[in-house]
N, C-alpha and C. Protein backbone atom coordinates (compact mmCIF):
# COMPACT_ATOMS: atom_id res chain seq x y z
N UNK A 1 -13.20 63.09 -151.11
CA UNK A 1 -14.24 62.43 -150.35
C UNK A 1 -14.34 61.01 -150.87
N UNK A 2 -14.79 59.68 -149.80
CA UNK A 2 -14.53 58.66 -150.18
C UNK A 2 -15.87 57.69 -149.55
N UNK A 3 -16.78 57.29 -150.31
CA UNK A 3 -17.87 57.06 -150.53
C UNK A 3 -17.90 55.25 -149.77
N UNK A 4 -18.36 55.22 -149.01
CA UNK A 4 -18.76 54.21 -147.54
C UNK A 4 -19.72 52.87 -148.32
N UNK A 5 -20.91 53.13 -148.32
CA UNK A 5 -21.71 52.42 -148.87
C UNK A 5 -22.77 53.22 -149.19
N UNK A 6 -24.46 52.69 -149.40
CA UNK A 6 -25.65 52.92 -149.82
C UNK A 6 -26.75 52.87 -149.18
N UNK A 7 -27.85 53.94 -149.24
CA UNK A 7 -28.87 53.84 -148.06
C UNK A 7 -29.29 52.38 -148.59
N UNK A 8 -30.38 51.92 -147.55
CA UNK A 8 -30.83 50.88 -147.71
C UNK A 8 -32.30 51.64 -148.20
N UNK A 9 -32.93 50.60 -148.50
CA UNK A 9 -34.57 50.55 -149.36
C UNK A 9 -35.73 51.26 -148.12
N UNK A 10 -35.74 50.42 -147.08
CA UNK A 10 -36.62 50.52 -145.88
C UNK A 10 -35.88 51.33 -144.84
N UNK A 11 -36.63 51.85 -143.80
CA UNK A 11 -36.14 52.66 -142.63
C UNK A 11 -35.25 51.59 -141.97
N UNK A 12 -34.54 52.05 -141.36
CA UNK A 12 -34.02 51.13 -140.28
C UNK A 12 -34.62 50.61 -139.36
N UNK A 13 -33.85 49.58 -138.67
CA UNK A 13 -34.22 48.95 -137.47
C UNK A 13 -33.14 48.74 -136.69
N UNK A 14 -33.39 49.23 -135.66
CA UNK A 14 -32.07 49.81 -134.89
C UNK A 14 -30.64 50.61 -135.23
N UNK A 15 -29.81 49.40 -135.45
CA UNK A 15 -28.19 50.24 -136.03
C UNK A 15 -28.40 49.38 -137.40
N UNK A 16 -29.34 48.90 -137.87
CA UNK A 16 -29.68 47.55 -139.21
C UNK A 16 -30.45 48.47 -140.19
N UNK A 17 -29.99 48.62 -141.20
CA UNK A 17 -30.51 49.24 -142.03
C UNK A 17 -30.75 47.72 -143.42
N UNK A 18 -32.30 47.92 -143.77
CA UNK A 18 -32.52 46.46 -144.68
C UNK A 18 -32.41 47.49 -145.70
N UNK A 19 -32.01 46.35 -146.75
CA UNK A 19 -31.52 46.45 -148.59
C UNK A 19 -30.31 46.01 -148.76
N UNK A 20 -29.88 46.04 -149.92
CA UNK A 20 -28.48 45.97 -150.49
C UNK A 20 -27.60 47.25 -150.73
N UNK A 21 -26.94 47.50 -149.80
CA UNK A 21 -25.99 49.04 -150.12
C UNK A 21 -25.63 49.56 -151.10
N UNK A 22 -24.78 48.49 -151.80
CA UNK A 22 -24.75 48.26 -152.92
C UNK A 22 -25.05 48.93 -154.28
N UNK A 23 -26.70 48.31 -154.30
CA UNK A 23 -27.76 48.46 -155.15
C UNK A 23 -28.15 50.03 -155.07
N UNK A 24 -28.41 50.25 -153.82
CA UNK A 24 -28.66 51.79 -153.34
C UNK A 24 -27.60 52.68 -153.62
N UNK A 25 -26.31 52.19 -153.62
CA UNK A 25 -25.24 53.48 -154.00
C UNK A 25 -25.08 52.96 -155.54
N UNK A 26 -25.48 52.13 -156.63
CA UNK A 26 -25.72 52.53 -157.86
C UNK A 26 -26.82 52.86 -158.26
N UNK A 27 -27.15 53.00 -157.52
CA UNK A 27 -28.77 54.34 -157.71
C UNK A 27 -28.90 55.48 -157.46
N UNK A 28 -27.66 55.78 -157.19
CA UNK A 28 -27.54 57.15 -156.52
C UNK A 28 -27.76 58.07 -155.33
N UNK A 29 -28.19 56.74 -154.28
CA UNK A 29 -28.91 57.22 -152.98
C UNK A 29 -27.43 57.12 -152.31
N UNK A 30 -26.45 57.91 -151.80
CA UNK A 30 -25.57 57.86 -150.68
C UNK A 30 -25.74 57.87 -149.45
N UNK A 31 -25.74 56.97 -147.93
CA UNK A 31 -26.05 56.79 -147.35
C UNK A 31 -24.99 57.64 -145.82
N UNK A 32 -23.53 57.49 -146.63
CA UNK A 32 -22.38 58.01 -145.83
C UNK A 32 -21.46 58.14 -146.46
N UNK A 33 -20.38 58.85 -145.93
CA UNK A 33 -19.45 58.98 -146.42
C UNK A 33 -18.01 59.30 -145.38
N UNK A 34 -16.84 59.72 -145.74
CA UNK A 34 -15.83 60.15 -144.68
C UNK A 34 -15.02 61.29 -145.94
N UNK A 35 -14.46 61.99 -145.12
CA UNK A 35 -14.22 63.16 -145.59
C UNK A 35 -12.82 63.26 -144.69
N UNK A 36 -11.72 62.60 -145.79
CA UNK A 36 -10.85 62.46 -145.67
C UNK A 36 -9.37 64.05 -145.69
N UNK A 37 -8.89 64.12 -144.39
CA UNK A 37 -7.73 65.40 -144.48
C UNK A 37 -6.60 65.05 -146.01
N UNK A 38 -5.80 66.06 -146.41
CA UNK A 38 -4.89 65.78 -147.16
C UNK A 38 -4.27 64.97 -146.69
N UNK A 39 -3.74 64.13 -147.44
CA UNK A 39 -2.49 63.24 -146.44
C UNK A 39 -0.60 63.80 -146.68
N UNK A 40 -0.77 64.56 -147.74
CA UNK A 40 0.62 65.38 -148.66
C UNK A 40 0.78 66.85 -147.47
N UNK A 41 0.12 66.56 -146.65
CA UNK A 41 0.39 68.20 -146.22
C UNK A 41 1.88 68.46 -145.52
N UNK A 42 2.83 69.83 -145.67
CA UNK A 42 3.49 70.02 -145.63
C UNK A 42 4.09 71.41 -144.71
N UNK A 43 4.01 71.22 -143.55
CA UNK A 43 4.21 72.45 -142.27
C UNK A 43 5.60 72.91 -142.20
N UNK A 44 5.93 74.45 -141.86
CA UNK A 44 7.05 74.95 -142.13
C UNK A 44 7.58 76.21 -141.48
N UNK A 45 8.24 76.41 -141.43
CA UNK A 45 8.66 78.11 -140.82
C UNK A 45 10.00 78.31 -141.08
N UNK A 46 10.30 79.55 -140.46
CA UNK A 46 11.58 79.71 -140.74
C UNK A 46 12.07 80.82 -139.75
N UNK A 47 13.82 80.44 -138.94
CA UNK A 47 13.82 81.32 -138.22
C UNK A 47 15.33 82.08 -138.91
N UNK A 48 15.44 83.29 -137.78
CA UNK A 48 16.63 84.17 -138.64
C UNK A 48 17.38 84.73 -137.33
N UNK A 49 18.59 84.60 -137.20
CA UNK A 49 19.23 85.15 -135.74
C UNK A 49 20.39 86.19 -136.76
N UNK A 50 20.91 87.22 -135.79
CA UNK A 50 21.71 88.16 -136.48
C UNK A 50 22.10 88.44 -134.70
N UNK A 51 23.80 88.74 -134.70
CA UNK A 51 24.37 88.85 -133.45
C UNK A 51 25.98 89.53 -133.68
N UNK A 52 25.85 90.67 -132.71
CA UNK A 52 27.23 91.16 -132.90
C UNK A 52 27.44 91.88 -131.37
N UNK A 53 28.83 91.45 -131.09
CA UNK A 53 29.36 91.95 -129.74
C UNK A 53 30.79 92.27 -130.15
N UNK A 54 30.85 92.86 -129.02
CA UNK A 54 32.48 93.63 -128.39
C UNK A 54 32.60 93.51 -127.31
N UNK A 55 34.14 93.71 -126.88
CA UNK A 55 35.04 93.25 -125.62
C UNK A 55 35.58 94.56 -125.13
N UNK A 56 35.56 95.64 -124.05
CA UNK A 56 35.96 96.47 -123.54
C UNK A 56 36.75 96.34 -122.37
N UNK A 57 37.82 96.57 -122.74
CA UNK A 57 39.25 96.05 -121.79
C UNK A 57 39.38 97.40 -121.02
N UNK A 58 38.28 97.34 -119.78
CA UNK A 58 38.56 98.56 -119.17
C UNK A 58 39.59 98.91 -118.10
N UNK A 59 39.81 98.27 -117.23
CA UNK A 59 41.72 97.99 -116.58
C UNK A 59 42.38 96.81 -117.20
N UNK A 60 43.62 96.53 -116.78
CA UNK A 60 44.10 95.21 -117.10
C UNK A 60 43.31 94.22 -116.16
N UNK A 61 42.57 94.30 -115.10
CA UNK A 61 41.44 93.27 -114.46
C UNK A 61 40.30 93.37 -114.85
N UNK A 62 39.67 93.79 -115.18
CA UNK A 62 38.52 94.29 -115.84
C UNK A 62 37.99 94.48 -116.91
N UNK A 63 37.25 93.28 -117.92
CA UNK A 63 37.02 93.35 -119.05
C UNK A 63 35.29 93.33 -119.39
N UNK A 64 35.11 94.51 -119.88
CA UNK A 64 33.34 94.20 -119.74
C UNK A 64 32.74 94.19 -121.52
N UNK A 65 31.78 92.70 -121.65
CA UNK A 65 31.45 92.50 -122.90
C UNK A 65 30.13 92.96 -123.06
N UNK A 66 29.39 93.21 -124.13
CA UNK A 66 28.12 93.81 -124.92
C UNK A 66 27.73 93.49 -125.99
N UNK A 67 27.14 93.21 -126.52
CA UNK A 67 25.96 92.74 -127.26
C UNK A 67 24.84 92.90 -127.43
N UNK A 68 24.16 93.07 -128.86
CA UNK A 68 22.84 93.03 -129.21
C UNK A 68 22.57 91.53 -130.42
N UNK A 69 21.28 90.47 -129.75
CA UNK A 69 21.28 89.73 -130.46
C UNK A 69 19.47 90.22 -131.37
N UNK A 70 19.60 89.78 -132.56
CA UNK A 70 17.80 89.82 -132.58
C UNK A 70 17.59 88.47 -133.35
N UNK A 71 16.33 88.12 -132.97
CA UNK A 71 15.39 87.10 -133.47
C UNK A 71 14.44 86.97 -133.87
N UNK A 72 14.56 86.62 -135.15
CA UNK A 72 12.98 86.56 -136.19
C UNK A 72 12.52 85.07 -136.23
N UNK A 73 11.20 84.70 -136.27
CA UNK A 73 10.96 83.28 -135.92
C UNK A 73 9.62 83.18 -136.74
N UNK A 74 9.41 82.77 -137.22
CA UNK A 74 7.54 82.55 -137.93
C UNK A 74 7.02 81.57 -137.58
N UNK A 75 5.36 81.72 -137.33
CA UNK A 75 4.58 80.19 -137.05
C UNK A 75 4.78 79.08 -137.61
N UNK A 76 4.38 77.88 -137.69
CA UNK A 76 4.07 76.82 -138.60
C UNK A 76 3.11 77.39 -139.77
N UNK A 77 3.07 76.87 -140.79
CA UNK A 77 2.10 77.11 -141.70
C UNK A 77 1.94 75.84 -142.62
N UNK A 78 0.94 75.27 -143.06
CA UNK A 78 1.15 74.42 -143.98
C UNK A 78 1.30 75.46 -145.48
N UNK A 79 2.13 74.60 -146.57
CA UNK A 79 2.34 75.28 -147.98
C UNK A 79 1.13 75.78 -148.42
N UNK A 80 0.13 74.97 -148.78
CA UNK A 80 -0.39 75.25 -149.43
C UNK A 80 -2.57 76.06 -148.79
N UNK A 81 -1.96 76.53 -147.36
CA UNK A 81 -2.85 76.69 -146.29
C UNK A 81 -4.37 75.99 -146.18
N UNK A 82 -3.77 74.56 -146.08
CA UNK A 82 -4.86 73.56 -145.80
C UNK A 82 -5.17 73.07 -144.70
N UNK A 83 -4.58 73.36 -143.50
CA UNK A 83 -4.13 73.00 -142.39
C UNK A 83 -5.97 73.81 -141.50
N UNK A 84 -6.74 73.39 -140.99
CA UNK A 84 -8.27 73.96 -140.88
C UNK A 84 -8.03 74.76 -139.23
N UNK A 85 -8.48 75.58 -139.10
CA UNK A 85 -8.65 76.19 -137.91
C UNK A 85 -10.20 76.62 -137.29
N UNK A 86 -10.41 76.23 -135.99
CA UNK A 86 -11.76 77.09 -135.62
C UNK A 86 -12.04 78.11 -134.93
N UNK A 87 -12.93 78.94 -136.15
CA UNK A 87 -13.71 79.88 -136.23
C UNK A 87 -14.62 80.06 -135.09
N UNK A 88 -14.92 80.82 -134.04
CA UNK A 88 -15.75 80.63 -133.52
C UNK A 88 -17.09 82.03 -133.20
N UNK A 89 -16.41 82.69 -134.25
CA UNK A 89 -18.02 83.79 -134.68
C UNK A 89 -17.80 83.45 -136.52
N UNK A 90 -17.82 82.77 -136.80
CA UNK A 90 -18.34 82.41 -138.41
C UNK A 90 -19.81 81.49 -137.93
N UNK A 91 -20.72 81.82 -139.10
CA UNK A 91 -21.94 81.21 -139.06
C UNK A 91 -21.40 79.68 -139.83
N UNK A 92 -21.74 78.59 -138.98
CA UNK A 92 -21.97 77.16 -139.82
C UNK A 92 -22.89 76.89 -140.72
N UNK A 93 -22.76 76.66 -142.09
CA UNK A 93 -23.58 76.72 -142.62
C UNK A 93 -24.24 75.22 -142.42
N UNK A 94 -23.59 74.04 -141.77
CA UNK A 94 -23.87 72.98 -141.67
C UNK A 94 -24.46 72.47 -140.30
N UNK A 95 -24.51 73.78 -139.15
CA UNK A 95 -25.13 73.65 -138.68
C UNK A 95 -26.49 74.79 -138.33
N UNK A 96 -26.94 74.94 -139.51
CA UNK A 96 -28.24 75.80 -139.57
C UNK A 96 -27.48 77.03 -139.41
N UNK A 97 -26.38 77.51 -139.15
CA UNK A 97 -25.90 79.45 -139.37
C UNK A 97 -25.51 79.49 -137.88
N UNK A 98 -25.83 78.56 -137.12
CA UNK A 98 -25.14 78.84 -135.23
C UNK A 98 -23.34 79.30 -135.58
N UNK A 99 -22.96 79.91 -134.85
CA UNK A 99 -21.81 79.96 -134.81
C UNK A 99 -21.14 79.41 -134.46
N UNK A 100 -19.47 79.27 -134.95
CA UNK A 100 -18.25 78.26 -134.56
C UNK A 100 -18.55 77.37 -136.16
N UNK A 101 -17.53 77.66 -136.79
CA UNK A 101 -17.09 76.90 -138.06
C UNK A 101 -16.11 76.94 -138.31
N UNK A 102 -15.43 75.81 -139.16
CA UNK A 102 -13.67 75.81 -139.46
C UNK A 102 -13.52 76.46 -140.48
N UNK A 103 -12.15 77.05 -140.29
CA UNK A 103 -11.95 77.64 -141.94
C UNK A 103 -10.22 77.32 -142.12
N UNK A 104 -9.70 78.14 -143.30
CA UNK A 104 -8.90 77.42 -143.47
C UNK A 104 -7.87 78.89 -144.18
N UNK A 105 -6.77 78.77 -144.05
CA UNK A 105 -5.48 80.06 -144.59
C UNK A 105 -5.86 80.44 -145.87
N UNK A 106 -5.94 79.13 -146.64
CA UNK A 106 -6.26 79.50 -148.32
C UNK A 106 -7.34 79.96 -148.66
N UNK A 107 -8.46 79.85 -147.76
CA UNK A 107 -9.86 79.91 -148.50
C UNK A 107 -10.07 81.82 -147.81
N UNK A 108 -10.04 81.84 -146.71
CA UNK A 108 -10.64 83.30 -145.08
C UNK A 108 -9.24 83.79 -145.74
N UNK A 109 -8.01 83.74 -146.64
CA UNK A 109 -7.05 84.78 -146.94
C UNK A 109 -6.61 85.79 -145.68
N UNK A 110 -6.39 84.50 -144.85
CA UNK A 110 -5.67 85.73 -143.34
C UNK A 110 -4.68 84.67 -142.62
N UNK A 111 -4.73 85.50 -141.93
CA UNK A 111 -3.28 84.63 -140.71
C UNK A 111 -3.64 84.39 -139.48
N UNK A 112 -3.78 82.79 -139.13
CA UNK A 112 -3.83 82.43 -137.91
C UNK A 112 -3.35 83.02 -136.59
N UNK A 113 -2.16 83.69 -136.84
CA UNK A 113 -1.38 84.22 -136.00
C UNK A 113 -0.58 85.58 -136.80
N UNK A 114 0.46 85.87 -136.07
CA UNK A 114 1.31 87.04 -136.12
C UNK A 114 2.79 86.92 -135.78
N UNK A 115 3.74 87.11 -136.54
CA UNK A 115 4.71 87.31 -136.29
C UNK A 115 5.27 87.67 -135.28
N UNK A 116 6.11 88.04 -134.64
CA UNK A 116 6.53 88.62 -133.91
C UNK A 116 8.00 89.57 -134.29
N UNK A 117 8.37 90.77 -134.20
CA UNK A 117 9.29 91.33 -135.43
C UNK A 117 10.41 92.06 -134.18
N UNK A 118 9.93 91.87 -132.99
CA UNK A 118 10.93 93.46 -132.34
C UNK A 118 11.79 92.32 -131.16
N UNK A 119 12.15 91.35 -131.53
CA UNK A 119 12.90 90.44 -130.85
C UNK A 119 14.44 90.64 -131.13
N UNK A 120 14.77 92.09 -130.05
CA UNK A 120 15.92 92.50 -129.52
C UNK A 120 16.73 92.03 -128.29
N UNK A 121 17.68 91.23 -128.24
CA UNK A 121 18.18 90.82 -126.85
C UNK A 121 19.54 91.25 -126.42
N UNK A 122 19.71 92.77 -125.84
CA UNK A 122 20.79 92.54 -125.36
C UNK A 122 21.79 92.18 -124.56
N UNK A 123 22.52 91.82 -124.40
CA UNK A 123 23.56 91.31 -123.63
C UNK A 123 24.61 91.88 -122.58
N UNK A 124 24.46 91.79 -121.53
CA UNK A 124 26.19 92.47 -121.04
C UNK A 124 26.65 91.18 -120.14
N UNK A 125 28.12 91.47 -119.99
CA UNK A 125 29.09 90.39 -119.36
C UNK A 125 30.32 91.38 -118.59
N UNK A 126 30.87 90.54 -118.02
CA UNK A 126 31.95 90.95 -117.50
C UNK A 126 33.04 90.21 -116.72
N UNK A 127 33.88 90.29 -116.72
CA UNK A 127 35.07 89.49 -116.25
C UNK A 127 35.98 90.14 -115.51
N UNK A 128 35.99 89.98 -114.40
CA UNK A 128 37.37 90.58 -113.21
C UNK A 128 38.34 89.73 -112.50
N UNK A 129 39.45 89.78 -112.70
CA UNK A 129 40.65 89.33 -112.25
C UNK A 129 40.64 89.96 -110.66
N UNK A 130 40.09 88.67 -109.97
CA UNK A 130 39.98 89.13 -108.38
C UNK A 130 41.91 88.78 -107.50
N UNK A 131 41.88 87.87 -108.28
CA UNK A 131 43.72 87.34 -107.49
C UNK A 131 44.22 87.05 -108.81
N UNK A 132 45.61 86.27 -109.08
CA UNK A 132 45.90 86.42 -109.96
C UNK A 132 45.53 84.88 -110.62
N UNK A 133 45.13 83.83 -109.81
CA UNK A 133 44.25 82.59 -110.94
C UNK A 133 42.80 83.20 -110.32
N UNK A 134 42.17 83.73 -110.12
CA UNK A 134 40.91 83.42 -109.88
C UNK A 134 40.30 84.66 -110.49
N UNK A 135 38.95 84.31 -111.38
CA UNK A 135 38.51 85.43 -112.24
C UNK A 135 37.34 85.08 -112.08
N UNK A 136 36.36 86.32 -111.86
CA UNK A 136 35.12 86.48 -111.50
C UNK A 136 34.65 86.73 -112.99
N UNK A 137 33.60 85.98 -113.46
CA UNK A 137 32.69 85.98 -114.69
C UNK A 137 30.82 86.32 -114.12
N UNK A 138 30.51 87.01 -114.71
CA UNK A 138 29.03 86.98 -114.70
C UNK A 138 28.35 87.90 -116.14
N UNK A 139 26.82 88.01 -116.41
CA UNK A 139 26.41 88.52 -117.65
C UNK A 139 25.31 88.03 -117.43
N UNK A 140 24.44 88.98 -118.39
CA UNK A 140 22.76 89.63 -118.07
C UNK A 140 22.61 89.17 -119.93
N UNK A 141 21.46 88.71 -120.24
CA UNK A 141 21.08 88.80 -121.53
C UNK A 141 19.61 88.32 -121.69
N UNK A 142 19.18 89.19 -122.52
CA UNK A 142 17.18 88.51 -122.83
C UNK A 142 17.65 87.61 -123.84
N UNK A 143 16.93 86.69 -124.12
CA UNK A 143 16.35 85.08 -125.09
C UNK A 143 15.28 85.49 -125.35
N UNK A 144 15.20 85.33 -126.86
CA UNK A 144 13.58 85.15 -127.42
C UNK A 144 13.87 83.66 -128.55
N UNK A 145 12.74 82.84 -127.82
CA UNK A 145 12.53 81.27 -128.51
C UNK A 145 11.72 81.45 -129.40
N UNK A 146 11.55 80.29 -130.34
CA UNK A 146 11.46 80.28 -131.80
C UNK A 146 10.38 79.75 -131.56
N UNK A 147 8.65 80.07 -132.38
CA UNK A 147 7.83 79.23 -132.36
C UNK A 147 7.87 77.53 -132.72
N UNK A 148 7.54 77.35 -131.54
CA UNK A 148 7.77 75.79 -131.96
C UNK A 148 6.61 74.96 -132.48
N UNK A 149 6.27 73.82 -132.31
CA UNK A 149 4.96 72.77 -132.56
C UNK A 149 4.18 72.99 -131.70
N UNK A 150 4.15 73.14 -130.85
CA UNK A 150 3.26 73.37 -129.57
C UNK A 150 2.85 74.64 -128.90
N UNK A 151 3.31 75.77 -129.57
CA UNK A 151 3.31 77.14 -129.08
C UNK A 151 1.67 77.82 -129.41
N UNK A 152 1.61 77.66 -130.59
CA UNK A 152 0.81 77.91 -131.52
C UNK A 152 -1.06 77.31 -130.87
N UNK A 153 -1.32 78.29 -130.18
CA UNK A 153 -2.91 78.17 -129.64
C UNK A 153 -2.48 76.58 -129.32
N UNK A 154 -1.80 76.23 -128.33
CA UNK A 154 -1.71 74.89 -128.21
C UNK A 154 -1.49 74.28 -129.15
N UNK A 155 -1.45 74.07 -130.37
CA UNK A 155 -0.83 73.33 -130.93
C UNK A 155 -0.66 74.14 -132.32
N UNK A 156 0.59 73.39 -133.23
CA UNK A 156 0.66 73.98 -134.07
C UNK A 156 -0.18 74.19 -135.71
N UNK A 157 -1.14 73.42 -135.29
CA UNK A 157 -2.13 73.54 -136.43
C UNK A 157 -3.71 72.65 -136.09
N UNK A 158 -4.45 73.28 -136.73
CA UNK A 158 -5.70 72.35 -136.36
C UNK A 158 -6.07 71.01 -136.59
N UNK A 159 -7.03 70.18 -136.90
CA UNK A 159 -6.37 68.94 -136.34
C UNK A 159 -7.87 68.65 -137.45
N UNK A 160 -7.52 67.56 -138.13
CA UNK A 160 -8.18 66.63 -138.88
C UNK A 160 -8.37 65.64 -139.21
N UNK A 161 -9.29 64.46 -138.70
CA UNK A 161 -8.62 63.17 -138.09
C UNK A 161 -8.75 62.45 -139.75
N UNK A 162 -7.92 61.09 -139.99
CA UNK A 162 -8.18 60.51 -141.09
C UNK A 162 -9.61 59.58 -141.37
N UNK A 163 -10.44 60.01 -140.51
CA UNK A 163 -11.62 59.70 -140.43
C UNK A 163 -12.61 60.51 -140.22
N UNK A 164 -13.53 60.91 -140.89
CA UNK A 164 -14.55 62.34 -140.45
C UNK A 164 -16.02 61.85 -141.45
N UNK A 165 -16.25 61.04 -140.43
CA UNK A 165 -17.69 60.32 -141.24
C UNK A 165 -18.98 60.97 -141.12
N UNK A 166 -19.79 60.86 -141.71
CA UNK A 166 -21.02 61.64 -141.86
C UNK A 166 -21.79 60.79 -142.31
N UNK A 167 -23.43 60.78 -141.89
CA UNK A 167 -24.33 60.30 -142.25
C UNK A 167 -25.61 61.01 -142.20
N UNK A 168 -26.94 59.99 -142.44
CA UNK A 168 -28.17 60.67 -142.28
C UNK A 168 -28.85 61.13 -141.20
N UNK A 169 -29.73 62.39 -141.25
CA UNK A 169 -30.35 62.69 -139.92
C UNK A 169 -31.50 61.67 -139.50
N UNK A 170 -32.01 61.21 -140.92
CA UNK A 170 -33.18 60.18 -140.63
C UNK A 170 -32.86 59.43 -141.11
N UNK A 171 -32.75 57.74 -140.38
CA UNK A 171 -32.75 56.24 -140.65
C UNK A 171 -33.29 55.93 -142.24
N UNK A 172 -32.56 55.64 -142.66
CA UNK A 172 -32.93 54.76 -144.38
C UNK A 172 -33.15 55.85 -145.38
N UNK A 173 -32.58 56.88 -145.06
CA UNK A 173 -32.45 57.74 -146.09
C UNK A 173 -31.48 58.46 -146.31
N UNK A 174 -30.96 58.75 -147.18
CA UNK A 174 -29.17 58.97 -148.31
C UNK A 174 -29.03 60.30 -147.67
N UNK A 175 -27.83 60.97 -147.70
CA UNK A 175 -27.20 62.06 -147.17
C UNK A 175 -27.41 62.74 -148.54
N UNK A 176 -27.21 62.08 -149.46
CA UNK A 176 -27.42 63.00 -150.98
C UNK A 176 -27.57 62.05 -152.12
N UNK A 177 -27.62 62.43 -152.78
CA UNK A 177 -27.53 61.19 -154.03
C UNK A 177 -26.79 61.88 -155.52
N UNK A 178 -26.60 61.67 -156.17
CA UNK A 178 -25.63 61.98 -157.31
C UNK A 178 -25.96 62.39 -158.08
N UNK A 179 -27.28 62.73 -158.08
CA UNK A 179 -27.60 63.96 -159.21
C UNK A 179 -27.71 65.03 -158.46
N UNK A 180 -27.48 65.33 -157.20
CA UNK A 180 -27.54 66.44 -156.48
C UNK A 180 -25.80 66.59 -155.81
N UNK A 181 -25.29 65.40 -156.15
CA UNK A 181 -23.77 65.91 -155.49
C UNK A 181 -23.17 67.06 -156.57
């Protein structure tokens, strides 16, 4: 967290707050602040393909191929699960206990999402010698795609701007002061 300036002395007057900021944030009155995301964060996954086929030479015109492919793919995750997501039956404690609050992988010890594990695709093909240059090709196969950046509840992680400022509910008076931070 990275400390803005200092309430002023008197209430405000309009968006004008009178005193020296200054003076007020070495006094311990904090007026605002911003509440800065990691900037080191580090998003990741990992995918895994495994594939094996054969060729069945069933006349000398007629060759029919087969296959089973599978695909393992995992979400994004940041390393060290800092990456914030919203909650939307957690009580806010910041906004009086209403519900909808962020939380975060490392702290709620769960998973944004789910794997996906039974990504079987098999394959068939076939090839027929209709004349003797001309050969008929065709083949059937399922695809399963890899979570990408954008898959993920719309996007691949929650979003924390490099700016997240906060201030007072009432004009000319500190959000906290430093014997209470």
């Amino acid at each position: 967290m990275s400390i803005v300036n200092g309430a002023g002395v008197a209430s405000g007057v309009g968006t004008y707050t009178p005193g020296f900021a200054y003076a007020s944030f070495l006094l311990g009155s904090v007026d605002n602040a911003n509440i800065n995301p990691t900037y080191d964060s580090r998003f990741g996954h990992y995918e895994l393909g495994l594939y094996a086929q054969d060729s069945w030479k069933i006349t000398p015109k007629f060759t029919l191929d087969y296959g089973l492919r599978y695909d393992y793919s995992t979400y994004y995750t940041e390393q060290y699960g800092r990456s914030p997501q919203f909650d939307p039956n957690l009580p806010n404690p910041s906004a009086g206990g209403h519900l909808g609050a962020t939380i975060y992988q490392a702290t709620c010890h769960c998973q944004f999402a789910k794997n996906y594990p039974y990504a079987f695709g098999p394959r068939l093909g076939f090839a027929w010698q209709a004349v003797p240059k001309t050969v008929v090709r065709g083949g059937f196969g399922i695809v399963y795609s890899g979570v990408g950046a954008g898959q993920l509840f719309g996007n691949a992680s929650g979003n924390a701007t490099a700016n997240n400022p906060f201030g007072p509910t009432v004009p000319g008076e500190g959000v906290m002061t430093w014997a209470r931070a």
